[in-house]
N, C-alpha and C. Protein backbone atom coordinates (compact mmCIF):
# COMPACT_ATOMS: atom_id res chain seq x y z
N UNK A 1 -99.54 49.63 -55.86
CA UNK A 1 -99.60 50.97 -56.42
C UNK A 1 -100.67 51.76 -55.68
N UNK A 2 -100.32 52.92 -55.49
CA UNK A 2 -101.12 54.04 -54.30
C UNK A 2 -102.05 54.98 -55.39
N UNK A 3 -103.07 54.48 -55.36
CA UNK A 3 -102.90 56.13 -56.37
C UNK A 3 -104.14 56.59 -55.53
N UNK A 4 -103.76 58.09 -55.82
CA UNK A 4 -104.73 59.08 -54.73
C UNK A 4 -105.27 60.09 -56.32
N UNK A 5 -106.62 60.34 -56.07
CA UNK A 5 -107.34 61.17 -57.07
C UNK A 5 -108.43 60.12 -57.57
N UNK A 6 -108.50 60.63 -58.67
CA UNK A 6 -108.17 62.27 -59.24
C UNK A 6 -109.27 63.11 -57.62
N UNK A 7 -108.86 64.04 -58.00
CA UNK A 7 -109.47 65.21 -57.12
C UNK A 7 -108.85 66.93 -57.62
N UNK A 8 -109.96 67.28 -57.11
CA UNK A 8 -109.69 69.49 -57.49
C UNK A 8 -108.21 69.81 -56.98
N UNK A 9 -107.57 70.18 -57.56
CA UNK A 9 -105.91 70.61 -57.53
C UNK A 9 -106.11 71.40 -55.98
N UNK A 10 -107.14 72.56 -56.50
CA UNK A 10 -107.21 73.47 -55.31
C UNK A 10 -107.37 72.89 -53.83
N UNK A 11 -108.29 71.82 -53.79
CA UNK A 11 -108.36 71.00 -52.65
C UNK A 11 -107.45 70.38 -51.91
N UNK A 12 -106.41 69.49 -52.98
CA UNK A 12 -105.32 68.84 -52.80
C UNK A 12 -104.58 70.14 -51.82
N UNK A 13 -104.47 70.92 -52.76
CA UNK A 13 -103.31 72.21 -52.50
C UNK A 13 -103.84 72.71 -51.30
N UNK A 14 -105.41 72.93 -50.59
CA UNK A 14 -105.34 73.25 -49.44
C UNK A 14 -105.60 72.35 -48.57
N UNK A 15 -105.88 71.51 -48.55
CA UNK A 15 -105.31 69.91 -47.18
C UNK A 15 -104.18 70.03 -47.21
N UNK A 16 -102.86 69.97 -48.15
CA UNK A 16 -101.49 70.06 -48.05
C UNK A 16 -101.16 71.10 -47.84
N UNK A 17 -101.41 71.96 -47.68
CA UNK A 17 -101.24 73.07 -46.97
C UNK A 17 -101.28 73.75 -45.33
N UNK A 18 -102.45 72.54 -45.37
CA UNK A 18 -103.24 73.26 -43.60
C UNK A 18 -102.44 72.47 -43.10
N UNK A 19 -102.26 70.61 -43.45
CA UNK A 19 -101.78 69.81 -42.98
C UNK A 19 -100.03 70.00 -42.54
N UNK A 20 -99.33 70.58 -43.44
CA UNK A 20 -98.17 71.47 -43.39
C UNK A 20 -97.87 72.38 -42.17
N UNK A 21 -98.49 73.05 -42.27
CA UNK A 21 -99.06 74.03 -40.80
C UNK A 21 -99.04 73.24 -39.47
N UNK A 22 -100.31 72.45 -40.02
CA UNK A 22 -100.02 71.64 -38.72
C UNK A 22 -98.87 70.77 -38.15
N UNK A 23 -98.35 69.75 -38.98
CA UNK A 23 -97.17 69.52 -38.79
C UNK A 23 -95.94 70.40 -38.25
N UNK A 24 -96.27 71.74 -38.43
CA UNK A 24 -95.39 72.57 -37.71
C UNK A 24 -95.15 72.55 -36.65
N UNK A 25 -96.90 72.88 -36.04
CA UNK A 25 -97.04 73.73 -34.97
C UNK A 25 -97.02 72.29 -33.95
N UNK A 26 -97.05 71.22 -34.68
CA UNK A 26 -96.76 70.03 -33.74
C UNK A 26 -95.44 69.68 -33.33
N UNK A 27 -94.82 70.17 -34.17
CA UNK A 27 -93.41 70.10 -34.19
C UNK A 27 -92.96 71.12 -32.59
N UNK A 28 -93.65 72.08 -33.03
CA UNK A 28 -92.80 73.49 -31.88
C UNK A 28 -93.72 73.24 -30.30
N UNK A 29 -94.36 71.95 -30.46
CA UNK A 29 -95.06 71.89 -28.84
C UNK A 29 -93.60 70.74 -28.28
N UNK A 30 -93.91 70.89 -26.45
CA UNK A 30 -93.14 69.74 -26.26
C UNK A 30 -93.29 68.57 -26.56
N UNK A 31 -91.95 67.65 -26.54
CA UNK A 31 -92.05 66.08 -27.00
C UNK A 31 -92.89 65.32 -26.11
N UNK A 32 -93.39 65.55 -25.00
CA UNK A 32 -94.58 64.94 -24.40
C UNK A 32 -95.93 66.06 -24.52
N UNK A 33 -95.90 66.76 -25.10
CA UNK A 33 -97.28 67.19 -25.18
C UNK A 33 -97.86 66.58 -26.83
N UNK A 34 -97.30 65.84 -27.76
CA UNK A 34 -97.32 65.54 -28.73
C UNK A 34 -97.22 64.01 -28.39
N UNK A 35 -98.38 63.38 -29.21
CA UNK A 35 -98.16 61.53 -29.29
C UNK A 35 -98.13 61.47 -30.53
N UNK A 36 -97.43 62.43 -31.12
CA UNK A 36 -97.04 61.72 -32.52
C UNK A 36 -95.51 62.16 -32.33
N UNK A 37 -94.54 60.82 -33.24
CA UNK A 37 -92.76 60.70 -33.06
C UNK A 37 -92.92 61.92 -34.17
N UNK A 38 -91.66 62.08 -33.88
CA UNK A 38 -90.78 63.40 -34.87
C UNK A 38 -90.83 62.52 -36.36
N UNK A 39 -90.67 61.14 -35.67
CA UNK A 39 -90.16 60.26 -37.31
C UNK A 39 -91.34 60.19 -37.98
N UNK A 40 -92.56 59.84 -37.03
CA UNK A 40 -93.66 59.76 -37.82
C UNK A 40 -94.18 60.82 -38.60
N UNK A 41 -93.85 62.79 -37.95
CA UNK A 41 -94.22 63.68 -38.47
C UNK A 41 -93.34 64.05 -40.08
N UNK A 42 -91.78 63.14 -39.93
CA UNK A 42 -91.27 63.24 -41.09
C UNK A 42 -91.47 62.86 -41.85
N UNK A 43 -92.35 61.46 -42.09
CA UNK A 43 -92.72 60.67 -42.66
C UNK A 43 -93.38 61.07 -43.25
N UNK A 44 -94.36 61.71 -42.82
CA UNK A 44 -95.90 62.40 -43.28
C UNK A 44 -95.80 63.85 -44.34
N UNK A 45 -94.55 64.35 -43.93
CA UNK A 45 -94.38 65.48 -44.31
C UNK A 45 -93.75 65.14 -45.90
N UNK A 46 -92.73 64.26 -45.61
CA UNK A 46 -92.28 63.37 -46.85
C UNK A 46 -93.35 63.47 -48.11
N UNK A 47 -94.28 62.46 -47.23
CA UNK A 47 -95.74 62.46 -48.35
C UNK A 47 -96.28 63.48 -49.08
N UNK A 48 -96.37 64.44 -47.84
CA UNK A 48 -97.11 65.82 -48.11
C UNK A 48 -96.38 65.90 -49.15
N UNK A 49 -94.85 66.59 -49.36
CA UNK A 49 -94.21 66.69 -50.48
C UNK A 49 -94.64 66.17 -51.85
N UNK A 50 -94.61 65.13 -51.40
CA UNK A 50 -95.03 63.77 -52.96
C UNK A 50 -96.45 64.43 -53.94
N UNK A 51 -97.04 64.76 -52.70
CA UNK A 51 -98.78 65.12 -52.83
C UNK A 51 -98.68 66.08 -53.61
N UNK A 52 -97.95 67.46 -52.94
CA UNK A 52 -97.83 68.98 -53.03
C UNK A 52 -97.54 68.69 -54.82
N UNK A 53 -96.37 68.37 -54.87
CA UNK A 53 -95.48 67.85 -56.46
C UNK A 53 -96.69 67.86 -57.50
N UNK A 54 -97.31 66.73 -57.02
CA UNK A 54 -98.63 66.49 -58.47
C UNK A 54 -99.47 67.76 -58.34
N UNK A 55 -99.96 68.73 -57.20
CA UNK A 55 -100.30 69.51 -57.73
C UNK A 55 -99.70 70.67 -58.99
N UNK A 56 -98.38 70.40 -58.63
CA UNK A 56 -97.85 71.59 -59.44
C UNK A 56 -97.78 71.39 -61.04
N UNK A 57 -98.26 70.00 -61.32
CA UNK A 57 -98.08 69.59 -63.03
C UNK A 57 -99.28 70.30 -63.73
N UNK A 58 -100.69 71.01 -62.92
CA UNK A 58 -101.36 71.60 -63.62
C UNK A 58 -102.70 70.88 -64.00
N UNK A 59 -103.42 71.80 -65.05
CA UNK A 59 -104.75 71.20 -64.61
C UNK A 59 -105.33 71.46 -63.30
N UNK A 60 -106.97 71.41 -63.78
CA UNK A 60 -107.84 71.27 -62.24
C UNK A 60 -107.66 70.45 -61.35
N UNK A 61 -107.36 69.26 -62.14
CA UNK A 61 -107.69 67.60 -61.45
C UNK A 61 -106.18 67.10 -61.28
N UNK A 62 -106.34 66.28 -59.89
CA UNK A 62 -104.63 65.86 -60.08
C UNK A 62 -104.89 64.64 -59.38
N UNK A 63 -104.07 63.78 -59.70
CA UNK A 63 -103.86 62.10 -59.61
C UNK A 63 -102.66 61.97 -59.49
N UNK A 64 -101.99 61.26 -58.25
CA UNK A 64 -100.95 61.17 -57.85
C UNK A 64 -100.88 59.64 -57.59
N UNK A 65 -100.24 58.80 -58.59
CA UNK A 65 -99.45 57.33 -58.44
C UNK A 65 -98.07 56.87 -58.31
N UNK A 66 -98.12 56.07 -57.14
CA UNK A 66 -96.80 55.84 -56.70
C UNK A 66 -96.98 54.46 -56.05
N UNK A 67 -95.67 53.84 -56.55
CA UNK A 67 -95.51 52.58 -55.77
C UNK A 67 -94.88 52.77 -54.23
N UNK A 68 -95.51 51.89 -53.34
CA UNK A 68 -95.88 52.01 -52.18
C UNK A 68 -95.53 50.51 -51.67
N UNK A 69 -94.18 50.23 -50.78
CA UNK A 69 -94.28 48.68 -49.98
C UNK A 69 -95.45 48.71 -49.53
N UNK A 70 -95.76 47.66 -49.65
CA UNK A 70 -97.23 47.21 -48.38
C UNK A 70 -96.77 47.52 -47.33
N UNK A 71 -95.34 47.04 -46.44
CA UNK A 71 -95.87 47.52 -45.13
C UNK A 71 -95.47 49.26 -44.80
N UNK A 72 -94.88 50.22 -45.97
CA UNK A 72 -94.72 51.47 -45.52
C UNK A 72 -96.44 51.89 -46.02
N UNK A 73 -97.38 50.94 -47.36
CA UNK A 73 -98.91 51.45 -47.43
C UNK A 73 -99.21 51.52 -45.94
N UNK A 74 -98.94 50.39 -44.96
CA UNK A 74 -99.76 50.01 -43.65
C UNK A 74 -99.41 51.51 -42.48
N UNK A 75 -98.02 51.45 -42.80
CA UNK A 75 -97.72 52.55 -41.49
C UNK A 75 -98.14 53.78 -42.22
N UNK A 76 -97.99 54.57 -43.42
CA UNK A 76 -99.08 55.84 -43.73
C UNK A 76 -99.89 55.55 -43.24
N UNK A 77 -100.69 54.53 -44.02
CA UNK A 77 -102.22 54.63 -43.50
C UNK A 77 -102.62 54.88 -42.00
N UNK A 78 -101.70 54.13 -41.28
CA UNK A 78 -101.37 54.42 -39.33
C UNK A 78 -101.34 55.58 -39.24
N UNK A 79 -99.91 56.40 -39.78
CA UNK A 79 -99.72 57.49 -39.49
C UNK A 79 -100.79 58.79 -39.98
N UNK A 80 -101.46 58.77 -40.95
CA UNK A 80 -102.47 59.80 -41.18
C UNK A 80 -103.64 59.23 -40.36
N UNK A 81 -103.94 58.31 -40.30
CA UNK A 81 -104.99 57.73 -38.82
C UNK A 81 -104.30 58.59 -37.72
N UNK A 82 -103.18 58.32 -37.04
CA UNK A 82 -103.13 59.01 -35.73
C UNK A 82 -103.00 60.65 -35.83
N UNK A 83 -102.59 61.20 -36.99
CA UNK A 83 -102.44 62.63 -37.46
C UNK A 83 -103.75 62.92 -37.39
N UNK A 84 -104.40 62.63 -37.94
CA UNK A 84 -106.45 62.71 -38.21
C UNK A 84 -106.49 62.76 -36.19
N UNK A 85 -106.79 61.53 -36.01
CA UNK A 85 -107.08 61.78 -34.66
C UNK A 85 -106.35 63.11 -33.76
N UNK A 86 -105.14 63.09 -33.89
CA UNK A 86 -104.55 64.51 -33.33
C UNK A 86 -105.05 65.71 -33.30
N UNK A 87 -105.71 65.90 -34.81
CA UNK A 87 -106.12 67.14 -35.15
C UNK A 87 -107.56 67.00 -35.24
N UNK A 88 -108.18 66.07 -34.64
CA UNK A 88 -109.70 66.49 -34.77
C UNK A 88 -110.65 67.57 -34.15
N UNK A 89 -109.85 68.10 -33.26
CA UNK A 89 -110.63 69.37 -32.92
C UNK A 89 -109.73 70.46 -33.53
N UNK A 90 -109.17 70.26 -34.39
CA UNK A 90 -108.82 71.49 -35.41
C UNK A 90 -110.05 71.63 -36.70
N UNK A 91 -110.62 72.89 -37.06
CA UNK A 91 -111.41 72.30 -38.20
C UNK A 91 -110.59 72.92 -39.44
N UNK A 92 -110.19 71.79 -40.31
CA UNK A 92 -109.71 71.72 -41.83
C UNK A 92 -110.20 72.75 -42.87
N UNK A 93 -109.62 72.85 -43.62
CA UNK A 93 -110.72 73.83 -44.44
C UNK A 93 -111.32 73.32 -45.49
N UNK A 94 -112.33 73.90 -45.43
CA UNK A 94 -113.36 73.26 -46.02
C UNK A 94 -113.35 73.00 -47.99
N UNK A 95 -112.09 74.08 -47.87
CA UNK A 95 -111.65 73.76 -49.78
C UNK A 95 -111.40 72.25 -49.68
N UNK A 96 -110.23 71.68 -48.50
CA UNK A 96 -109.49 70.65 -48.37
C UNK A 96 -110.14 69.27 -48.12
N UNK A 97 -111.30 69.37 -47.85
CA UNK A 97 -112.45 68.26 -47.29
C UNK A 97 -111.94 67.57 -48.39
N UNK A 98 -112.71 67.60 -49.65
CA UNK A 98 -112.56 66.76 -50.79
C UNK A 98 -111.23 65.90 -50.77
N UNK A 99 -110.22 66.37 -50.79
CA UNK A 99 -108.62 65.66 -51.11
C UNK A 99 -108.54 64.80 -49.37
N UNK A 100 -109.05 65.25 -48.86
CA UNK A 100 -108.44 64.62 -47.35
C UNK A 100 -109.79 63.00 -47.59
N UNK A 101 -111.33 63.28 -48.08
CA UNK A 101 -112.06 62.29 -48.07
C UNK A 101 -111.37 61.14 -49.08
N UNK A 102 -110.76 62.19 -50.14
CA UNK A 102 -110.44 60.80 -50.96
C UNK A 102 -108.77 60.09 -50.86
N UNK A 103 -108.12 61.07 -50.01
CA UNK A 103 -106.72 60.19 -49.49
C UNK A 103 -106.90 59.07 -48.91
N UNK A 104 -107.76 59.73 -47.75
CA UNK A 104 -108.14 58.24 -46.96
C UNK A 104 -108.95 57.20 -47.59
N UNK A 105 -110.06 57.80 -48.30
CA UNK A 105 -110.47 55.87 -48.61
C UNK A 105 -109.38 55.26 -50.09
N UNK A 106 -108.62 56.56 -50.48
CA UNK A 106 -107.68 55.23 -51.52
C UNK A 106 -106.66 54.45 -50.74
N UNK A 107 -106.63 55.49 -49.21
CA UNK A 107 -105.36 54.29 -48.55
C UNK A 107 -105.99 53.28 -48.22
N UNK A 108 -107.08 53.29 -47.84
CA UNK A 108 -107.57 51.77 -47.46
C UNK A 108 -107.75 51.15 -48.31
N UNK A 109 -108.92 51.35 -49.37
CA UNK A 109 -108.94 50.57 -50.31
C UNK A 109 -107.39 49.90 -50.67
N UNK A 110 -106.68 50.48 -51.03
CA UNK A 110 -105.26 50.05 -51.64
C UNK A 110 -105.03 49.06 -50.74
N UNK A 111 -104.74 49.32 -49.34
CA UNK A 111 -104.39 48.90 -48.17
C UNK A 111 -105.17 46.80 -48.03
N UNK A 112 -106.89 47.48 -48.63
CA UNK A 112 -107.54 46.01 -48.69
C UNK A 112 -107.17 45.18 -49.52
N UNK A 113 -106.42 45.85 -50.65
CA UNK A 113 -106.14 45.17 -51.78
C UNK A 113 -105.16 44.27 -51.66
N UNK A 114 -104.07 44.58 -50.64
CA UNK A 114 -102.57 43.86 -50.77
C UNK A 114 -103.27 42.82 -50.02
N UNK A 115 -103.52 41.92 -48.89
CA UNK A 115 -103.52 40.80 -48.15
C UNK A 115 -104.92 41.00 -47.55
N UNK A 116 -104.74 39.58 -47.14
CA UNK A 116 -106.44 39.52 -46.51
C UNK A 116 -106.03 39.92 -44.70
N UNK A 117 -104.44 40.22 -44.50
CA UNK A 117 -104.85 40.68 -43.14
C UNK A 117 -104.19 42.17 -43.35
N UNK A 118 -103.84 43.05 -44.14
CA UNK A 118 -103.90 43.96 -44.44
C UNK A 118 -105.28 44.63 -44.81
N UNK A 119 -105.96 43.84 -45.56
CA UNK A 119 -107.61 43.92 -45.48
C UNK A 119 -108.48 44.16 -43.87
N UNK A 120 -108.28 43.18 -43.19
CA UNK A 120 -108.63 43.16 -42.63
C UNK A 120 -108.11 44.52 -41.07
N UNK A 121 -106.76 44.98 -41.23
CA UNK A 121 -106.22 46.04 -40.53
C UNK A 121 -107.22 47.26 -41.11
N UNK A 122 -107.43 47.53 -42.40
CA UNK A 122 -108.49 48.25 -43.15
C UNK A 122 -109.53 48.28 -42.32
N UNK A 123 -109.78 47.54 -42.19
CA UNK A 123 -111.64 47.46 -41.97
C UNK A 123 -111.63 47.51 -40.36
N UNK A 124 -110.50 47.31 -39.71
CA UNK A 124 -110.23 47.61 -38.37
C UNK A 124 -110.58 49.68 -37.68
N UNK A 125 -109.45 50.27 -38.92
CA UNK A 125 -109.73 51.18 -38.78
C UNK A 125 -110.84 52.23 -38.87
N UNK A 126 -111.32 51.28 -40.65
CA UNK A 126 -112.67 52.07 -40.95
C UNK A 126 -113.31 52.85 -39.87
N UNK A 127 -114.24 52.05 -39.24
CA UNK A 127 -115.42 52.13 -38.48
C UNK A 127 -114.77 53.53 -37.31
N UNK A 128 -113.33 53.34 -36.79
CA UNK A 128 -113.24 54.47 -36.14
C UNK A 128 -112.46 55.73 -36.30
N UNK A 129 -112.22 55.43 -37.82
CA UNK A 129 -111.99 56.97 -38.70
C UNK A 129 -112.84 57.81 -38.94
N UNK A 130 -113.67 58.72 -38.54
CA UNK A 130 -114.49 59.94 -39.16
C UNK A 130 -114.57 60.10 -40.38
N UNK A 131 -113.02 60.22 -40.98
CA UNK A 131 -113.21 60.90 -42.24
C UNK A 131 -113.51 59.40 -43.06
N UNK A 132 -113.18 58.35 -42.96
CA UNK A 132 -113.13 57.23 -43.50
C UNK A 132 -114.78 56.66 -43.47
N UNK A 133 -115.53 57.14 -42.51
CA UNK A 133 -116.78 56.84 -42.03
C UNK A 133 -117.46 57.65 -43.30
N UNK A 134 -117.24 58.76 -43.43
CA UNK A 134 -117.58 59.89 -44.39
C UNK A 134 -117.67 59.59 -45.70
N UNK A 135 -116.29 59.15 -46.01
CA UNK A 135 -115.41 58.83 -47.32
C UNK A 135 -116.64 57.64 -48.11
N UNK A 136 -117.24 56.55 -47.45
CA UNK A 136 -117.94 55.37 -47.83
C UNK A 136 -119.56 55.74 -48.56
């Protein structure tokens, strides 16, 4: 089970937002000027959706739980790792900091939780995630 939150609605709503955007504008560059797959950006966008949803139930605070295979937990967690890296010289907005610090450490955490080498893929990434560096 994934669960992301609780965190400020508004926050949620603007990381899923910028992140949206971006996924666009990644979309409309060429397929070699982009190292992220189309599948992986669908994937992500998928999520975004999932995310966007719990904001709309209301309230400040929003908590979004969902069951999650371990190995589609492993490839999110990949795929917002290489999305993060993509966009690191974009700067986020700063409403969105909050929801983006605590996506990432519930994917790992979650991520440590299923297996000790799923754990250990965790703790692989930690150290060279920024926001995950942050998140601790």
């Amino acid at each position: 089970m994934l669960c992301v939150g609780p965190v400020e609605r508004t926050s949620a709503h603007a990381w899923i937002g910028w992140t949206k955007e971006a996924l666009r504008r990644i979309r409309c560059q060429s397929p070699s000027a982009s190292a992220l797959p189309t599948r992986v950006l669908d994937d992500v966008d998928s999520y975004l959706d999932v995310w966007d949803d719990a904001t709309l139930a209301g309230g400040d605070v929003v908590e979004c739980r969902m069951d999650v295979d371990p190995e589609e937990l492993q490839y999110l967690t990949y795929a917002i790792y290489n999305l993060d890296l993509h966009l690191a010289d974009q700067a986020e907005p700063t409403e969105g900091h909050s929801f983006h610090l605590v996506l990432v450490r519930d994917l790992l955490f979650t991520l440590a939780q299923v297996s000790p080498s799923q754990a250990a893929f965790a703790a692989q990434l930690r150290p060279t995630w920024p926001v995950a560096v942050e998140a601790e």
